[in-house]
N, C-alpha and C. Protein backbone atom coordinates (compact mmCIF):
# COMPACT_ATOMS: atom_id res chain seq x y z
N UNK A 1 0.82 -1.19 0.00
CA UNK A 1 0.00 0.00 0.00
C UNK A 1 0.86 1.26 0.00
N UNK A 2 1.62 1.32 0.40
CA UNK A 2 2.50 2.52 0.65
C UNK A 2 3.53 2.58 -0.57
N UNK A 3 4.07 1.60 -1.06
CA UNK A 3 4.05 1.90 -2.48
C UNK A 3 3.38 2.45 -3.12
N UNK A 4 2.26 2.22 -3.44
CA UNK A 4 1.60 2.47 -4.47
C UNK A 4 1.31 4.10 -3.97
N UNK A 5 1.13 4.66 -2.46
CA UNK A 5 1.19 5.80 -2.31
C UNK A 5 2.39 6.68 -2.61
N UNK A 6 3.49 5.87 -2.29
CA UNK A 6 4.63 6.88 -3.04
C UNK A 6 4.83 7.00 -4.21
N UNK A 7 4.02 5.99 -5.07
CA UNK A 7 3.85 5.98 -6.43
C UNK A 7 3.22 7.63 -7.08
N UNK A 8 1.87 8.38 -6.35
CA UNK A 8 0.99 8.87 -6.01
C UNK A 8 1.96 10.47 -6.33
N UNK A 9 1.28 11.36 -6.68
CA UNK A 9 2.14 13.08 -6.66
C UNK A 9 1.84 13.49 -5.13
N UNK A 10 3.00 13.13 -5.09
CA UNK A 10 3.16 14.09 -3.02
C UNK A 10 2.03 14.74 -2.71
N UNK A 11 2.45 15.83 -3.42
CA UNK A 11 1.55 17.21 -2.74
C UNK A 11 0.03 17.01 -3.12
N UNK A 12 -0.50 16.52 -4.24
CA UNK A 12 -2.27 16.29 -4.31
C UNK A 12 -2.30 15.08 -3.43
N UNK A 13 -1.33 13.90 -2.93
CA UNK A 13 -2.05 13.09 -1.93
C UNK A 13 -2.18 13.55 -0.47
N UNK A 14 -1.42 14.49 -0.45
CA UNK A 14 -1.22 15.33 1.15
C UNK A 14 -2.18 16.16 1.08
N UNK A 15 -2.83 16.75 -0.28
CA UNK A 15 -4.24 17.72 -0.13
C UNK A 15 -5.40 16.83 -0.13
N UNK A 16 -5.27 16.03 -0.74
CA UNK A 16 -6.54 15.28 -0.52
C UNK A 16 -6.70 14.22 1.12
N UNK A 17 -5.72 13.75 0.81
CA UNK A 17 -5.67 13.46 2.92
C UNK A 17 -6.30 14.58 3.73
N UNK A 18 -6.11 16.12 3.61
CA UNK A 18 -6.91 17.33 3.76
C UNK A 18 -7.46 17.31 3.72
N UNK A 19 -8.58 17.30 2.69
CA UNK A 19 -9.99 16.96 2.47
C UNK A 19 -10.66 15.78 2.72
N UNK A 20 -10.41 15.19 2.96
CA UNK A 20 -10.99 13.72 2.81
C UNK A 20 -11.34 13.93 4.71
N UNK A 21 -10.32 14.98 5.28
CA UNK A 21 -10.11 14.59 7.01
C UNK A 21 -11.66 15.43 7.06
N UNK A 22 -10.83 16.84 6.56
CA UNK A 22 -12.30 18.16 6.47
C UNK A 22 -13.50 17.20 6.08
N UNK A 23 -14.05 16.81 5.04
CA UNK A 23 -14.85 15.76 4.84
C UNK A 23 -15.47 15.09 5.84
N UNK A 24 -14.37 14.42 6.63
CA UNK A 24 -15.23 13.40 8.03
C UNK A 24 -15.54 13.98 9.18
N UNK A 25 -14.73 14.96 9.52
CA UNK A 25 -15.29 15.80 10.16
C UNK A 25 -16.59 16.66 10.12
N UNK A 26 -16.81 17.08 8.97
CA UNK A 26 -18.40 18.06 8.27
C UNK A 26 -19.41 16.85 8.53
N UNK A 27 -19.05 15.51 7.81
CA UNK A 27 -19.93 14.49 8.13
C UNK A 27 -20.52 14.11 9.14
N UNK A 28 -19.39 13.90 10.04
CA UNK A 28 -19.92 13.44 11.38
C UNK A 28 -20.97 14.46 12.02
N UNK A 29 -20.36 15.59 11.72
CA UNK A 29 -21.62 16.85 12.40
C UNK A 29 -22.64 16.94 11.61
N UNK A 30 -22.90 16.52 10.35
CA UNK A 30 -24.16 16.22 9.60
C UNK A 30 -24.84 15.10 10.33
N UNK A 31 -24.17 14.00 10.35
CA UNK A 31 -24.34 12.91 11.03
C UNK A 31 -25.61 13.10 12.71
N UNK A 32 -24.84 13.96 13.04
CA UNK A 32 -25.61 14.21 14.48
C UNK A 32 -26.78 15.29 14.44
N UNK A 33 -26.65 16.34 13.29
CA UNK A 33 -27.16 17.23 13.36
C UNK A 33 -28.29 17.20 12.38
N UNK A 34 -28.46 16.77 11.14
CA UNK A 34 -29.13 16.67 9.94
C UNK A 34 -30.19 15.91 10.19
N UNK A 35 -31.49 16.33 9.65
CA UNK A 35 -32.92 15.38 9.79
C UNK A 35 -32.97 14.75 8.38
N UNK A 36 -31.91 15.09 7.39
CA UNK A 36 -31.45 14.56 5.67
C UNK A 36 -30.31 14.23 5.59
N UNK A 37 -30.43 12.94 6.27
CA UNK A 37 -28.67 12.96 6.20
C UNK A 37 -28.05 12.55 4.89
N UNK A 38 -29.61 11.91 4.03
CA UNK A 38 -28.97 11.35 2.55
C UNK A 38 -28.54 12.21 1.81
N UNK A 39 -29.25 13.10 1.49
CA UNK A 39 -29.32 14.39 0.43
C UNK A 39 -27.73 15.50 1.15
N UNK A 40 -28.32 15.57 2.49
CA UNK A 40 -26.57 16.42 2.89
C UNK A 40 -25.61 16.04 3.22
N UNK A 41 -25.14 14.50 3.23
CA UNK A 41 -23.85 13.92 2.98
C UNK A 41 -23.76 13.81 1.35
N UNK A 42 -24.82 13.49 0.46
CA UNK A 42 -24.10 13.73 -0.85
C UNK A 42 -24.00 14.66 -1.29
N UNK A 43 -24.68 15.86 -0.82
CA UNK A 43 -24.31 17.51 -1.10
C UNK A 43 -23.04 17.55 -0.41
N UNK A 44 -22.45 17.54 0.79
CA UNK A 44 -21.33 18.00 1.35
C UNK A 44 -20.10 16.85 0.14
N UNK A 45 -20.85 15.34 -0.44
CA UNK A 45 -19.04 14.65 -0.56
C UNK A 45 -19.31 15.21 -2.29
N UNK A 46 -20.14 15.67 -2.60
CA UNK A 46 -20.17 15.88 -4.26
C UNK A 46 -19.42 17.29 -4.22
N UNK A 47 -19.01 18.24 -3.09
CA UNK A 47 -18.68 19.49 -3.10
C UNK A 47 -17.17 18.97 -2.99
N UNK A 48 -16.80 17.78 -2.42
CA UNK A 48 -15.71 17.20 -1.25
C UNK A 48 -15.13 16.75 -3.39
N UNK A 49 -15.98 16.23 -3.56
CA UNK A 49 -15.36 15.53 -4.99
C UNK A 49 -15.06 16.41 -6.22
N UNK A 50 -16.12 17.54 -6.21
CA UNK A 50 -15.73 18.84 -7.05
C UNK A 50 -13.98 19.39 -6.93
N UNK A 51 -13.96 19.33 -5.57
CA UNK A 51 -12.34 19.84 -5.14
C UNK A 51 -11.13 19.56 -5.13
N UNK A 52 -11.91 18.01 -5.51
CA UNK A 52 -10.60 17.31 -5.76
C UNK A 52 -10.08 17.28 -7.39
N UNK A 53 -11.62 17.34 -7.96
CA UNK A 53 -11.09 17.08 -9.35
C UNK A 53 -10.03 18.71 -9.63
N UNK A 54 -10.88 19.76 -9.15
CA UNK A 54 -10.02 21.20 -9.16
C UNK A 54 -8.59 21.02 -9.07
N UNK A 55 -8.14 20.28 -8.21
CA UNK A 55 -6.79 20.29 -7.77
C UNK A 55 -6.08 19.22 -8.66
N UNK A 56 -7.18 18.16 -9.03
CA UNK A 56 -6.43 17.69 -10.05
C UNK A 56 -6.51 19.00 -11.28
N UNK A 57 -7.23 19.41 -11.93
CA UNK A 57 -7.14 20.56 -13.00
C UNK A 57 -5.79 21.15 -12.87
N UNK A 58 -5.96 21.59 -11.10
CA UNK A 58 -4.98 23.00 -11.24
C UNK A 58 -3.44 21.94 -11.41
N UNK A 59 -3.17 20.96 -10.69
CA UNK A 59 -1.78 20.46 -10.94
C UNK A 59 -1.74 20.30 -12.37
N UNK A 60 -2.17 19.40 -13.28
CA UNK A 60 -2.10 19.24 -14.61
C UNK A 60 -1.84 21.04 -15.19
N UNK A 61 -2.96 22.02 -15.72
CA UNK A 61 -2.28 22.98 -15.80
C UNK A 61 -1.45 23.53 -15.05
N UNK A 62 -1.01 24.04 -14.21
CA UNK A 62 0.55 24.16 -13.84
C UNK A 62 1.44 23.33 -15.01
N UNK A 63 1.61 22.11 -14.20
CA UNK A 63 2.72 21.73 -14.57
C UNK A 63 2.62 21.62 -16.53
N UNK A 64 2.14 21.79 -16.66
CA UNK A 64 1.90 22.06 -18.36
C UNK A 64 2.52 23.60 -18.52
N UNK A 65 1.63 24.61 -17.75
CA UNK A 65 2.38 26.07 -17.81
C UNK A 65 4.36 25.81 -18.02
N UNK A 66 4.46 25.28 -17.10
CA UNK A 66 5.93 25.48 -16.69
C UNK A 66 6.76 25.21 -18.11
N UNK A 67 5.94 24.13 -18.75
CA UNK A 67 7.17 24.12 -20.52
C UNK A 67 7.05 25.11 -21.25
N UNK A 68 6.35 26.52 -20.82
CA UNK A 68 6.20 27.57 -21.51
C UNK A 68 7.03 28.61 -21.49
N UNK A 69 7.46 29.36 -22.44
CA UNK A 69 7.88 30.94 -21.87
C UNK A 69 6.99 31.90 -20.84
N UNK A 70 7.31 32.50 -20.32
CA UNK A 70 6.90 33.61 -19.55
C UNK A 70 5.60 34.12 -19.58
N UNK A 71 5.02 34.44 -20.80
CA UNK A 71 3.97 34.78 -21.21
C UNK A 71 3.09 33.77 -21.91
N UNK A 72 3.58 33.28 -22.18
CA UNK A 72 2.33 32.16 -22.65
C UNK A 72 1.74 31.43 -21.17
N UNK A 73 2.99 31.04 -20.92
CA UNK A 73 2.89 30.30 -19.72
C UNK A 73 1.44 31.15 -18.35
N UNK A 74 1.52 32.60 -18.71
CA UNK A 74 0.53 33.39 -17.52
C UNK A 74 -0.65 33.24 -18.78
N UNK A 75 -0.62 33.41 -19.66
CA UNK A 75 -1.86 33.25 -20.20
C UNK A 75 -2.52 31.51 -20.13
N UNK A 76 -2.03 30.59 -20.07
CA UNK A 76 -2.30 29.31 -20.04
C UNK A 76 -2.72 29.47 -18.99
N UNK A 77 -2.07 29.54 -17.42
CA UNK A 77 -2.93 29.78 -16.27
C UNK A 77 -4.00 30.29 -16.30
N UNK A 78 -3.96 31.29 -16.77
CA UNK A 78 -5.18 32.39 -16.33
C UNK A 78 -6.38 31.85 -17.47
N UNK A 79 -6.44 31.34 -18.46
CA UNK A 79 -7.16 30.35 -19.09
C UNK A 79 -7.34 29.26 -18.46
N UNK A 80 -6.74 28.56 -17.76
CA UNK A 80 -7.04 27.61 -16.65
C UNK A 80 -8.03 27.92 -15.54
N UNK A 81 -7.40 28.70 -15.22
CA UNK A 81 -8.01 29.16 -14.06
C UNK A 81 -9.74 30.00 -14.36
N UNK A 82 -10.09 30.59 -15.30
CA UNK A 82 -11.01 31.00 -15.87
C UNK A 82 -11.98 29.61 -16.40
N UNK A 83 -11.23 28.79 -17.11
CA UNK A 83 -12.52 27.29 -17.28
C UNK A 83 -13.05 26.43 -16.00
N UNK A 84 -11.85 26.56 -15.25
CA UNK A 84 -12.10 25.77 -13.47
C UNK A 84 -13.38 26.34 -12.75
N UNK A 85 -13.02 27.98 -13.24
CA UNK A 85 -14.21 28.28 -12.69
C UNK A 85 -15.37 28.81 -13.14
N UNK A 86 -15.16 28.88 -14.19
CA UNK A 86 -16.44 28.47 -15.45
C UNK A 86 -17.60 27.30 -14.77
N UNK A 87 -16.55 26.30 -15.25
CA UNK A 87 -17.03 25.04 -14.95
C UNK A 87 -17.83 24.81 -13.22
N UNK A 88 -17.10 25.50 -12.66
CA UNK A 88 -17.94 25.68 -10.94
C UNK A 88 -18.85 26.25 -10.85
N UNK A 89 -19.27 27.59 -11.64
CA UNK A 89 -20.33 28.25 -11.41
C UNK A 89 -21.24 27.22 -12.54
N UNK A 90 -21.38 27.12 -13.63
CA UNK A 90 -22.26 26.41 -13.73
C UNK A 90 -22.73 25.06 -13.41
N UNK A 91 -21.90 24.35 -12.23
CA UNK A 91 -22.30 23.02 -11.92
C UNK A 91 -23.39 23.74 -10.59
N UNK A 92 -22.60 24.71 -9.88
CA UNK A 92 -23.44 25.47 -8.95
C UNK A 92 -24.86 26.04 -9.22
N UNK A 93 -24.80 26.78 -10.43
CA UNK A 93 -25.84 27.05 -10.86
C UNK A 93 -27.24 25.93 -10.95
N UNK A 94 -26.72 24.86 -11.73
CA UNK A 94 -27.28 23.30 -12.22
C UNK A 94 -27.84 23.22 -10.88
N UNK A 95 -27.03 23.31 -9.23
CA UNK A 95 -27.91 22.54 -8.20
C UNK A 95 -28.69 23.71 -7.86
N UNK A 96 -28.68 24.95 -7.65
CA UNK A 96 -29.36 25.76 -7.22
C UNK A 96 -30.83 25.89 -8.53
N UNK A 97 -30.81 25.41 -9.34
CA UNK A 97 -31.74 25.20 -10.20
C UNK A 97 -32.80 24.51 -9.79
N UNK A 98 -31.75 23.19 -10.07
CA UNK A 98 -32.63 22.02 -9.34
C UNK A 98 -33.00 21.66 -8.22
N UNK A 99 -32.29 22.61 -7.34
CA UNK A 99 -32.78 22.07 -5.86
C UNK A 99 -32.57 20.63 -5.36
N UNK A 100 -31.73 20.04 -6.22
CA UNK A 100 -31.59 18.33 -5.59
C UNK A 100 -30.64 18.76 -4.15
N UNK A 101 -29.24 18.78 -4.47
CA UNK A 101 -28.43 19.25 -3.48
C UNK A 101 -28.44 20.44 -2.88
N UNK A 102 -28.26 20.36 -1.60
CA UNK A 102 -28.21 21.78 -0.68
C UNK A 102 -26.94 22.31 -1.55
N UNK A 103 -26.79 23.41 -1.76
CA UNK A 103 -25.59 24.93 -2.41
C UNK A 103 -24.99 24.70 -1.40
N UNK A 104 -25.47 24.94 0.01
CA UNK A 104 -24.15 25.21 0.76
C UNK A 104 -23.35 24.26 1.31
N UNK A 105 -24.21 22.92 1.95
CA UNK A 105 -23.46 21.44 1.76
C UNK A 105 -22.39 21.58 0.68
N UNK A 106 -22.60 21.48 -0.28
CA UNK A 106 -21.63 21.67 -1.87
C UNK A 106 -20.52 22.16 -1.77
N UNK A 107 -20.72 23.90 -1.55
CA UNK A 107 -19.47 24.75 -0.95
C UNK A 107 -19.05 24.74 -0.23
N UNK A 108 -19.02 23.94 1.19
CA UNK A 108 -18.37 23.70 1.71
C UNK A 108 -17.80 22.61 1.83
N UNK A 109 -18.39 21.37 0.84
CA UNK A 109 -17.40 20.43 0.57
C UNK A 109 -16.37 20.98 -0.44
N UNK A 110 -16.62 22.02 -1.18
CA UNK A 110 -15.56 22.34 -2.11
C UNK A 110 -14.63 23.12 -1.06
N UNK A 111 -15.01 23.73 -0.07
CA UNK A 111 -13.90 24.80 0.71
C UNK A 111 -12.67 23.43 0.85
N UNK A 112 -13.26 22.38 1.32
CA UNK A 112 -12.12 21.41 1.64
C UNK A 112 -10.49 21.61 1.14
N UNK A 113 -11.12 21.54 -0.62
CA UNK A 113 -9.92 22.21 -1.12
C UNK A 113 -8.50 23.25 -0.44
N UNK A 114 -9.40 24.28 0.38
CA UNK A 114 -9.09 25.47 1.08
C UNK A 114 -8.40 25.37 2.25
N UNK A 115 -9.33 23.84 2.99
CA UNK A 115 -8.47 23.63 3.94
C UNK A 115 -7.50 21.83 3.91
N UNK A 116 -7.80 21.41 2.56
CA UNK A 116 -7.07 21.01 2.69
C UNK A 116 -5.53 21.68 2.96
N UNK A 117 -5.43 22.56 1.59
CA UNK A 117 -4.50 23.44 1.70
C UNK A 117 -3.62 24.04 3.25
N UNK A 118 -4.57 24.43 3.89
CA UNK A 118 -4.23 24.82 5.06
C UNK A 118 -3.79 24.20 5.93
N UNK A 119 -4.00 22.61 5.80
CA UNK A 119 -3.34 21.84 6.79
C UNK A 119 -2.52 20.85 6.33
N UNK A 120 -2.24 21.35 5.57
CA UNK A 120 -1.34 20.39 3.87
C UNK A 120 -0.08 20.38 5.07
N UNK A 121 0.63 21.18 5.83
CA UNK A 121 1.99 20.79 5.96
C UNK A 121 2.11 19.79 7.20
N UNK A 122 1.02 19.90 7.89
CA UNK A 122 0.27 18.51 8.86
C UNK A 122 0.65 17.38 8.20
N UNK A 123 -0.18 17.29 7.05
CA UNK A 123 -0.08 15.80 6.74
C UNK A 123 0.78 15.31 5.90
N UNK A 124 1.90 16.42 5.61
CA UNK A 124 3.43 16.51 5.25
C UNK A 124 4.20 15.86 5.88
N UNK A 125 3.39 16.03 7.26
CA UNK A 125 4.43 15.61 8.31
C UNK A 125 4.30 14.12 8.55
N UNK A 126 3.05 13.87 8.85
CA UNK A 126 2.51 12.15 8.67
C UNK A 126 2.77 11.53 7.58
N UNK A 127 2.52 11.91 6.29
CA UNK A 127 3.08 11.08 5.49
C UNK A 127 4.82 11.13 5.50
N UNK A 128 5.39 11.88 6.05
CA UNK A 128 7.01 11.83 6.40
C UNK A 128 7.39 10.57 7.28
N UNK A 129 6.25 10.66 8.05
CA UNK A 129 6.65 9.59 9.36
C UNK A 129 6.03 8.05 8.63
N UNK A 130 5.45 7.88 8.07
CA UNK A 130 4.88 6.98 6.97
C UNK A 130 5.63 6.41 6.55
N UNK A 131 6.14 7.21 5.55
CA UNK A 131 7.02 6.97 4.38
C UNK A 131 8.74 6.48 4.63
N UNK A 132 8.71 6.88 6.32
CA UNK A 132 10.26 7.17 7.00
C UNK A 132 10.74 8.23 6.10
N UNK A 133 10.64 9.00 5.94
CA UNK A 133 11.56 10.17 5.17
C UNK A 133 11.29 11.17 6.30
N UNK A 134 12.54 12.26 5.93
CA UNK A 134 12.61 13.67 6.40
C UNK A 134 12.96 14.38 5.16
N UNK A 135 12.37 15.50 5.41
CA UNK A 135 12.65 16.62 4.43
C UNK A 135 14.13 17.28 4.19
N UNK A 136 14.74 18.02 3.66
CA UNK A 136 15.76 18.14 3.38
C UNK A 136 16.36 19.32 4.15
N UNK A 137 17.46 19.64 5.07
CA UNK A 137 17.53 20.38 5.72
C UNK A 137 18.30 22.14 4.45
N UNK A 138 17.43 23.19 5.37
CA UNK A 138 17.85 23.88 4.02
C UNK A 138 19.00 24.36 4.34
N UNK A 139 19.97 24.96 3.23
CA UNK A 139 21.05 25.90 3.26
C UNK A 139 21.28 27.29 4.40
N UNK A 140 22.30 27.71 4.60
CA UNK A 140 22.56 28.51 5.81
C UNK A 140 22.49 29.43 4.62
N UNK A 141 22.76 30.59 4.81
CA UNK A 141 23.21 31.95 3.98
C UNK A 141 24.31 31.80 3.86
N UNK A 142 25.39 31.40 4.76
CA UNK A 142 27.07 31.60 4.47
C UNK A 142 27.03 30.25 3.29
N UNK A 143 26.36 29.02 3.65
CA UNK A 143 26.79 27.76 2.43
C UNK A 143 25.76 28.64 1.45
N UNK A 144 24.93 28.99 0.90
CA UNK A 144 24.39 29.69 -0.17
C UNK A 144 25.32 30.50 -0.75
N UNK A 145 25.93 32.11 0.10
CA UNK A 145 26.71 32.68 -0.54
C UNK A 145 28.19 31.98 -1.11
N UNK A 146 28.43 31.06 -0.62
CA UNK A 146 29.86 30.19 -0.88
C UNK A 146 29.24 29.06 -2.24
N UNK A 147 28.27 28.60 -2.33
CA UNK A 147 27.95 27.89 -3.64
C UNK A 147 27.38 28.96 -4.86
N UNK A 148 27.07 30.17 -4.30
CA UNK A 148 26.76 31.34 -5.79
C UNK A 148 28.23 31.76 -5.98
N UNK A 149 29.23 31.92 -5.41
CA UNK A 149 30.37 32.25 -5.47
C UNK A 149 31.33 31.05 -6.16
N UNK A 150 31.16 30.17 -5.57
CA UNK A 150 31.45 28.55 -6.59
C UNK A 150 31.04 28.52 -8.48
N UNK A 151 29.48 28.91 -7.86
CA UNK A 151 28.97 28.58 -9.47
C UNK A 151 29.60 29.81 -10.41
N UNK A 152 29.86 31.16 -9.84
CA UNK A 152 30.55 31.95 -10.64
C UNK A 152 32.01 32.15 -10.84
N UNK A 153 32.76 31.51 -10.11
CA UNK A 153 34.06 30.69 -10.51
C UNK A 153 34.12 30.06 -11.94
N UNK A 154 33.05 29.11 -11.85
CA UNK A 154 33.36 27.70 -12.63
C UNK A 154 32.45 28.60 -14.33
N UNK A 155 31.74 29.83 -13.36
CA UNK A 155 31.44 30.38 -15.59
C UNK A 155 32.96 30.96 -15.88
N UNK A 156 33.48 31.45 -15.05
CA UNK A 156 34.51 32.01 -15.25
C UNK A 156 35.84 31.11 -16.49
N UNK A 157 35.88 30.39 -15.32
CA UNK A 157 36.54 29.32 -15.97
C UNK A 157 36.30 28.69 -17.52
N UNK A 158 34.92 28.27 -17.23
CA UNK A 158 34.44 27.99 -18.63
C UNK A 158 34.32 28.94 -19.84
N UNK A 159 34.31 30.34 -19.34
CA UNK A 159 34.40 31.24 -20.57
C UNK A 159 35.98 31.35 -20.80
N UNK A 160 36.91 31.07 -20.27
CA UNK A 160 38.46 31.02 -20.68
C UNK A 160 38.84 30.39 -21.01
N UNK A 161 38.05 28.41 -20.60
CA UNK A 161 38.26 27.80 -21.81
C UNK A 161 37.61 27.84 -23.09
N UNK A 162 36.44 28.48 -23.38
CA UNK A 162 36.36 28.93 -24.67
C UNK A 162 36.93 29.56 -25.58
N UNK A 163 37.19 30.71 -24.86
CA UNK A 163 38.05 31.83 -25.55
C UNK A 163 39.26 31.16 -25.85
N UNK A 164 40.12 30.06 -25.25
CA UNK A 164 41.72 29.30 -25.74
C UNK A 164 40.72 28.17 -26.45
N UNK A 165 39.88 28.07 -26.24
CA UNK A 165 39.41 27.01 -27.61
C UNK A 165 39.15 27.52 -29.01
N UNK A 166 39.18 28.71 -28.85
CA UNK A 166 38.41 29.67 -30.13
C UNK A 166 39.70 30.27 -30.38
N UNK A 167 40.93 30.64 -30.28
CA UNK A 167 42.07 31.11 -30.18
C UNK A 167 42.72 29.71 -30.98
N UNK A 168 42.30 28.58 -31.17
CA UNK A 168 43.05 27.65 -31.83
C UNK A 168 42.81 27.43 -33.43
């Protein structure tokens, strides 16, 4: 099993662990509180499932942006980001039409998204302890300024062996 989770993109399985928690939590208080519990657990997990597909959207564009130049690349987002939520207001619209699902059950299974996000570095941490991994400890400022000072050595270098390569 844990294979197949490290198989998995890190960061959307650590947001959806997020949501899925937000999720059981909203439930359970539907659970106790709701005189519909059918209709507002599938309003709250169809909002819970909207959010996930989002985050699948938004990773796929991203990481598509990134083989772009500069500007294409902000226009691809922002075209992304404009159909995501295209696509939300009129699924929103569709229930507030129909009245099948409660709107706000919905949106707040979609906030999940929001908090998955928010407690994303929580379950950073559990899947660390999971997985046995630790994160990577970061650079001081003095080893930073001593490896930008390295890397501009070695252009140095390399532009002087050009110039005696081009001199032949």
């Amino acid at each position: 099993m844990t294979e197949l989770l490290k198989k998995c993109n890190r960061t959307l399985l650590e947001l959806w662990t997020g949501m899925t928690v937000f999720g059981l939590i909203c439930e359970t208080v539907l659970l106790i509180f709701s005189k519909n519990r059918g209709i507002h657990s599938a309003s709250l997990w169809t909002g819970v499932i909207m959010g996930a597909l989002a985050s699948v959207h938004m990773y796929f564009s991203l990481d598509r942006a990134l083989d772009f130049p500069e500007g294409a690349a902000k226009k691809k987002i922002t075209f992304s980001y404009v159909l995501r939520y295209t696509v939300i207001v009129i699924v929103f619209a569709v229930i507030c039409v129909t009245k099948f699902f409660n709107p706000l059950l919905v949106f707040l299974g979609y906030m999940s998204l929001k908090v998955g996000a928010l407690i994303q570095p929580q379950t950073h941490k559990v899947y660390n302890a999971i997985f046995h991994e630790t994160d990577p400890e970061p650079m001081t400022e003095e080893e930073y300024n001593a490896l930008m000072a390295a890397a501009k050595e070695d252009e140095k270098e390399d532009e002087k062996e050009k110039l005696q390569g081009s001199d032949i």
